[in-house]
N, C-alpha and C. Protein backbone atom coordinates (compact mmCIF):
# COMPACT_ATOMS: atom_id res chain seq x y z
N UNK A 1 0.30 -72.42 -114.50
CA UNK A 1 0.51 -71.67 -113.26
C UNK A 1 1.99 -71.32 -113.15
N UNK A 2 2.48 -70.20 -113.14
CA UNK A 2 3.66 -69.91 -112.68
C UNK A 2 4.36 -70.04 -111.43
N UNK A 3 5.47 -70.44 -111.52
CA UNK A 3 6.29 -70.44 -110.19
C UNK A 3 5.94 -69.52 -108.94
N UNK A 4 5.32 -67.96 -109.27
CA UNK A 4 5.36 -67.00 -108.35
C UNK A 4 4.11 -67.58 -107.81
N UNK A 5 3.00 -67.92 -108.69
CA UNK A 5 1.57 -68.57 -108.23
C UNK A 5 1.70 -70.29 -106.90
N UNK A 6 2.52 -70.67 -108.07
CA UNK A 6 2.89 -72.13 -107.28
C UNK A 6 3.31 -71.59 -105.87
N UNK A 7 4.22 -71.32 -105.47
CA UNK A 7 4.70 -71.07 -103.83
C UNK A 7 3.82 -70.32 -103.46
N UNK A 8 3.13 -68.92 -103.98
CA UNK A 8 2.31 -68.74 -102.99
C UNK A 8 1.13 -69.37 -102.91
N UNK A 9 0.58 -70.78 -103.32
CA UNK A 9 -0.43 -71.68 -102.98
C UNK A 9 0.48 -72.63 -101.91
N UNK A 10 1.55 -72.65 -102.32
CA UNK A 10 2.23 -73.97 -101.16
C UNK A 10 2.32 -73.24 -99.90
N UNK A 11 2.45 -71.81 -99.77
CA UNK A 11 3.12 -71.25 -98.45
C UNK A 11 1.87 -71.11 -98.10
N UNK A 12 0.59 -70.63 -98.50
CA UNK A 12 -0.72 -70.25 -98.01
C UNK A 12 -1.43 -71.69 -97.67
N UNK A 13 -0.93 -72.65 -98.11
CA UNK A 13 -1.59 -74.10 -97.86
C UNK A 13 -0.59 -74.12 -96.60
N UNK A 14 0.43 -73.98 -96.32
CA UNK A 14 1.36 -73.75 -95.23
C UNK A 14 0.78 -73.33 -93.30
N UNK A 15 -0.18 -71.92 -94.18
CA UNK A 15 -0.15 -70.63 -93.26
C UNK A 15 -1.42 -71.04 -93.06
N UNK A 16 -2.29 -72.00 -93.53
CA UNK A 16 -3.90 -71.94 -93.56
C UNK A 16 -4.56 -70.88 -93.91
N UNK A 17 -3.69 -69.90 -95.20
CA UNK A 17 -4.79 -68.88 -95.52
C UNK A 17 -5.25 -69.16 -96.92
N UNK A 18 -6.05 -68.09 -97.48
CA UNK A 18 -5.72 -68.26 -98.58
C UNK A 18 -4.88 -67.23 -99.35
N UNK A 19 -4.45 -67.81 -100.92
CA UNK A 19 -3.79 -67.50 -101.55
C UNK A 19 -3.39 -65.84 -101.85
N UNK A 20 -4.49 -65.34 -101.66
CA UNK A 20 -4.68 -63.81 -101.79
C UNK A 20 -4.66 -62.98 -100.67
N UNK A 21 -4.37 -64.08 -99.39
CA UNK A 21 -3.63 -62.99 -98.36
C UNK A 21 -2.24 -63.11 -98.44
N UNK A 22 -2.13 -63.78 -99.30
CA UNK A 22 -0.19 -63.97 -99.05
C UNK A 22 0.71 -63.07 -100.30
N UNK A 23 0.91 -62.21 -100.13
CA UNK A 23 1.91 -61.14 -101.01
C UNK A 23 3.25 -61.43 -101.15
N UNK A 24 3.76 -60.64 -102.02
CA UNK A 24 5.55 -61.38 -102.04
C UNK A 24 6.72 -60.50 -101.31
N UNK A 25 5.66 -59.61 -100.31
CA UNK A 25 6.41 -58.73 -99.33
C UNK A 25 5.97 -59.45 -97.88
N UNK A 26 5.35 -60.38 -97.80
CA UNK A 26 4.93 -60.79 -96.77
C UNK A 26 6.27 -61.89 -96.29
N UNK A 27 6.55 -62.03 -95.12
CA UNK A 27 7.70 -62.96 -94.84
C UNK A 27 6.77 -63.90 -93.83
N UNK A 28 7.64 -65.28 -93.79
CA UNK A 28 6.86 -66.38 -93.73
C UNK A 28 6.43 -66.07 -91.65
N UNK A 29 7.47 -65.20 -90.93
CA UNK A 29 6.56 -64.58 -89.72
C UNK A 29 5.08 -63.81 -89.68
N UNK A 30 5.36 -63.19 -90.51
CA UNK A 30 3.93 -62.51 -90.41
C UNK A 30 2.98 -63.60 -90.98
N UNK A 31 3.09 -64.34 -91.83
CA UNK A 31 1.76 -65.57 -92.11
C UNK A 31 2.25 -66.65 -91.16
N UNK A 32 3.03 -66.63 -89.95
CA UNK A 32 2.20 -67.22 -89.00
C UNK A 32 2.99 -68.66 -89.26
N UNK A 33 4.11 -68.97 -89.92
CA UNK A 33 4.68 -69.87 -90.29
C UNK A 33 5.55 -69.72 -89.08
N UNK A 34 6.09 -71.10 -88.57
CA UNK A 34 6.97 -71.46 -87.38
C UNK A 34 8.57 -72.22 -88.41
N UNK A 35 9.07 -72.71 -87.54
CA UNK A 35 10.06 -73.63 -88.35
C UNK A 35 9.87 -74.70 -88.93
N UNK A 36 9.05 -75.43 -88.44
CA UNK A 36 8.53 -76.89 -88.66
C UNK A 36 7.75 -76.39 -90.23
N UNK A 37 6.86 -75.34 -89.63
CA UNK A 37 5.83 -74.93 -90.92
C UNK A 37 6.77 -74.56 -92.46
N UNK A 38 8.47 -74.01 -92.24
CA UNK A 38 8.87 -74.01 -93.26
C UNK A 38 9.54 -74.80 -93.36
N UNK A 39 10.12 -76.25 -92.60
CA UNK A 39 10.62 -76.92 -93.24
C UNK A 39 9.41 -77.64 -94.14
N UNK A 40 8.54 -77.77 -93.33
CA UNK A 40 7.54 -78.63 -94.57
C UNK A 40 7.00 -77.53 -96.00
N UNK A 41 7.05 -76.25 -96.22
CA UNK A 41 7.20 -75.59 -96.99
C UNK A 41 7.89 -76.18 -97.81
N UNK A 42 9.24 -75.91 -97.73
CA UNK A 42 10.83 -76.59 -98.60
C UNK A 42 10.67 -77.97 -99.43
N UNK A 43 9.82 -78.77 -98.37
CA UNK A 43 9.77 -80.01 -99.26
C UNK A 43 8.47 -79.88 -99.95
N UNK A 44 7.82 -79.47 -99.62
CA UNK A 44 6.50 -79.05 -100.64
C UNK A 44 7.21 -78.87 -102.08
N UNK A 45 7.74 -77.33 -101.96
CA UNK A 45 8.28 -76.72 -102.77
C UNK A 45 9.31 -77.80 -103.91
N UNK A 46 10.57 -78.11 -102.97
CA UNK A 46 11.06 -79.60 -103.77
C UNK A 46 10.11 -80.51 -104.35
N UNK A 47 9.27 -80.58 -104.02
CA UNK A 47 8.40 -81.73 -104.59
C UNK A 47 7.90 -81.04 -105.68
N UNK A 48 7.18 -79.80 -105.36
CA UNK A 48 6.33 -79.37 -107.09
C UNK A 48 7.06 -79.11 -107.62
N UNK A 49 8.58 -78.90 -107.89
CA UNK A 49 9.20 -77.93 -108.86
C UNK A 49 10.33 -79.64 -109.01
N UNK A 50 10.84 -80.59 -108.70
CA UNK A 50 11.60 -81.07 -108.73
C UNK A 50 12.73 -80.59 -108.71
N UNK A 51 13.20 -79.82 -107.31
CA UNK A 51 14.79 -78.82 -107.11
C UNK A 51 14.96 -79.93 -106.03
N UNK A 52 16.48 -79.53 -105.74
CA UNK A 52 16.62 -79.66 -104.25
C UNK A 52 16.91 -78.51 -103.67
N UNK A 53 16.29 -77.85 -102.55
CA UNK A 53 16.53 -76.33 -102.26
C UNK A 53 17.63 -76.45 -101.13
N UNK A 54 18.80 -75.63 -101.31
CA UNK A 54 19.82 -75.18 -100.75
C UNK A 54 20.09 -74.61 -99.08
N UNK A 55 18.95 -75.22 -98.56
CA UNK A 55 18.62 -75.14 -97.37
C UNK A 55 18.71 -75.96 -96.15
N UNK A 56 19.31 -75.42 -94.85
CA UNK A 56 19.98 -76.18 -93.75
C UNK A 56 19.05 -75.54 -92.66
N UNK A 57 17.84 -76.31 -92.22
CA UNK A 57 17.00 -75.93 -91.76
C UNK A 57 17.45 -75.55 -89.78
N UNK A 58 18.62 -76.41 -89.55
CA UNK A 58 19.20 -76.17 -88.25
C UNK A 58 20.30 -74.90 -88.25
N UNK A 59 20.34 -74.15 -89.47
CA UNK A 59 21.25 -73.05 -89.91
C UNK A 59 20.74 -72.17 -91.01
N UNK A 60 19.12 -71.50 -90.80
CA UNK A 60 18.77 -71.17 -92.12
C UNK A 60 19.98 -70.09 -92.17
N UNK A 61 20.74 -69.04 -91.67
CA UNK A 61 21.03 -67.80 -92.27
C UNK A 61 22.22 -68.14 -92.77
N UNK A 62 22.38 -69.86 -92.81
CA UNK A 62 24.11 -70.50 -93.68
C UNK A 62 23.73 -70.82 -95.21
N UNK A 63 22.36 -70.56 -94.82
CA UNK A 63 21.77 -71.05 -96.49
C UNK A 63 22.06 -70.48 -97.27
N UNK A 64 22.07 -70.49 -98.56
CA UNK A 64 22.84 -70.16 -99.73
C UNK A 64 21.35 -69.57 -100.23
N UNK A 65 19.91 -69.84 -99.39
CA UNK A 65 18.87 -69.49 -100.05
C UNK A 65 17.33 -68.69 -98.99
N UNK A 66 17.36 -67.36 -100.02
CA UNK A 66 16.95 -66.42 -98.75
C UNK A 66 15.55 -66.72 -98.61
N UNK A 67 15.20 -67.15 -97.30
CA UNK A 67 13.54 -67.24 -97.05
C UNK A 67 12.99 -65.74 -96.33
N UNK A 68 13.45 -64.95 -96.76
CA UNK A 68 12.83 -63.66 -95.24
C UNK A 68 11.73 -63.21 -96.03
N UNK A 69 11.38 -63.57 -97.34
CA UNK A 69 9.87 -62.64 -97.87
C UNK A 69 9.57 -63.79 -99.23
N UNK A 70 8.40 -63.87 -99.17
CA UNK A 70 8.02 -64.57 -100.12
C UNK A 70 8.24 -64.67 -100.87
N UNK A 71 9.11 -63.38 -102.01
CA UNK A 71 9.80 -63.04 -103.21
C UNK A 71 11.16 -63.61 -103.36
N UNK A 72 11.36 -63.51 -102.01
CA UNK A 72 12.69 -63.51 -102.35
C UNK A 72 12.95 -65.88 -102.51
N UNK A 73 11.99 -66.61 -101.90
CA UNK A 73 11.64 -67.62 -101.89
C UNK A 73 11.69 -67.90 -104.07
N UNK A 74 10.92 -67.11 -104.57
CA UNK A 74 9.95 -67.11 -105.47
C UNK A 74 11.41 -67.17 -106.60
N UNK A 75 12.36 -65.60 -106.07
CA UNK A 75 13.35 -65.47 -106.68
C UNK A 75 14.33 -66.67 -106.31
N UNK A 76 14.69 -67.46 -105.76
CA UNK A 76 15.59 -68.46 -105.38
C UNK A 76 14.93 -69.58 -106.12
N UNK A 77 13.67 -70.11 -106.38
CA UNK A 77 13.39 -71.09 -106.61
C UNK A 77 13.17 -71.01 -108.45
N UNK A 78 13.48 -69.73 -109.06
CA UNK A 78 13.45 -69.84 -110.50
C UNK A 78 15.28 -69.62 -110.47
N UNK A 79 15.77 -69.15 -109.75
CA UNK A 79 17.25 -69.53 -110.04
C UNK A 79 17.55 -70.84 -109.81
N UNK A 80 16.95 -71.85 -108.95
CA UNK A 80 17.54 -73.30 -109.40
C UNK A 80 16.77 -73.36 -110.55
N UNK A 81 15.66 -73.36 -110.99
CA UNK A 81 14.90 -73.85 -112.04
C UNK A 81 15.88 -73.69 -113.51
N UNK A 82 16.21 -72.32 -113.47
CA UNK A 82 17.23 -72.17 -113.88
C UNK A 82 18.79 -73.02 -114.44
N UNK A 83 19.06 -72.73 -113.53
CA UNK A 83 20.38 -73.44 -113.04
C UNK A 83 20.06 -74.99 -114.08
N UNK A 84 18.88 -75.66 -113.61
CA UNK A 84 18.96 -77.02 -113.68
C UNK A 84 18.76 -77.13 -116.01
N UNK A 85 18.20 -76.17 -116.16
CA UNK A 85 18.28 -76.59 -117.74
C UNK A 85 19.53 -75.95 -118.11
C-alpha cells in the first residue's frame, strides 16, 4: 500500500467515510474533520509511517507542515519519509 493510500485510509477512518470519498483535493474541513479529529489524524499517521510530524497543533499555520488538502498531507509525509533514509 502506498503512502498516498495509507493516509487516505487514516483520514477516512478519521472522517467516518470511506476511503473513496476522500480525494487529495479534499481538505480535512470539508470531510468533516474538527481539531481534535486532526490531532488524532497526526498520531495515527506517526504511528503507521514511524515519522514524527512537524506539527504544533495549538499553532497549525507555525507548522513547518501543510495540512489544508489531503495532498498536500500525502506530500509532507513522503518528505519526512524521505528525509529519514
Amino acid at each position: 500500500m502506498s503512502i498516498k493510500d495509507k493516509v487516505i485510509a487514516i483520514i477516512a477512518d478519521q472522517a467516518v467515510l470511506e476511503p473513496s470519498d476522500v480525494t487529495l483535493q479534499s481538505t480535512l474541513e470539508d470531510l468533516g474533520i474538527d481539531s481534535l479529529g486532526l490531532v488524532e489524524s497526526i498520531f495515527a499517521i506517526e504511528e503507521e509511517f514511524d515519522i514524527s510530524v512537524p506539527f504544533n497543533a495549538n499553532d497549525p499555520k507555525a507548522s513547518d507542515f501543510d495540512i489544508s488538502t489531503v495532498a498536500s498531507i500525502v506530500a509532507g509525509i513522503e518528505r519526512l519519509k524521505a528525509e529519514q533514509s
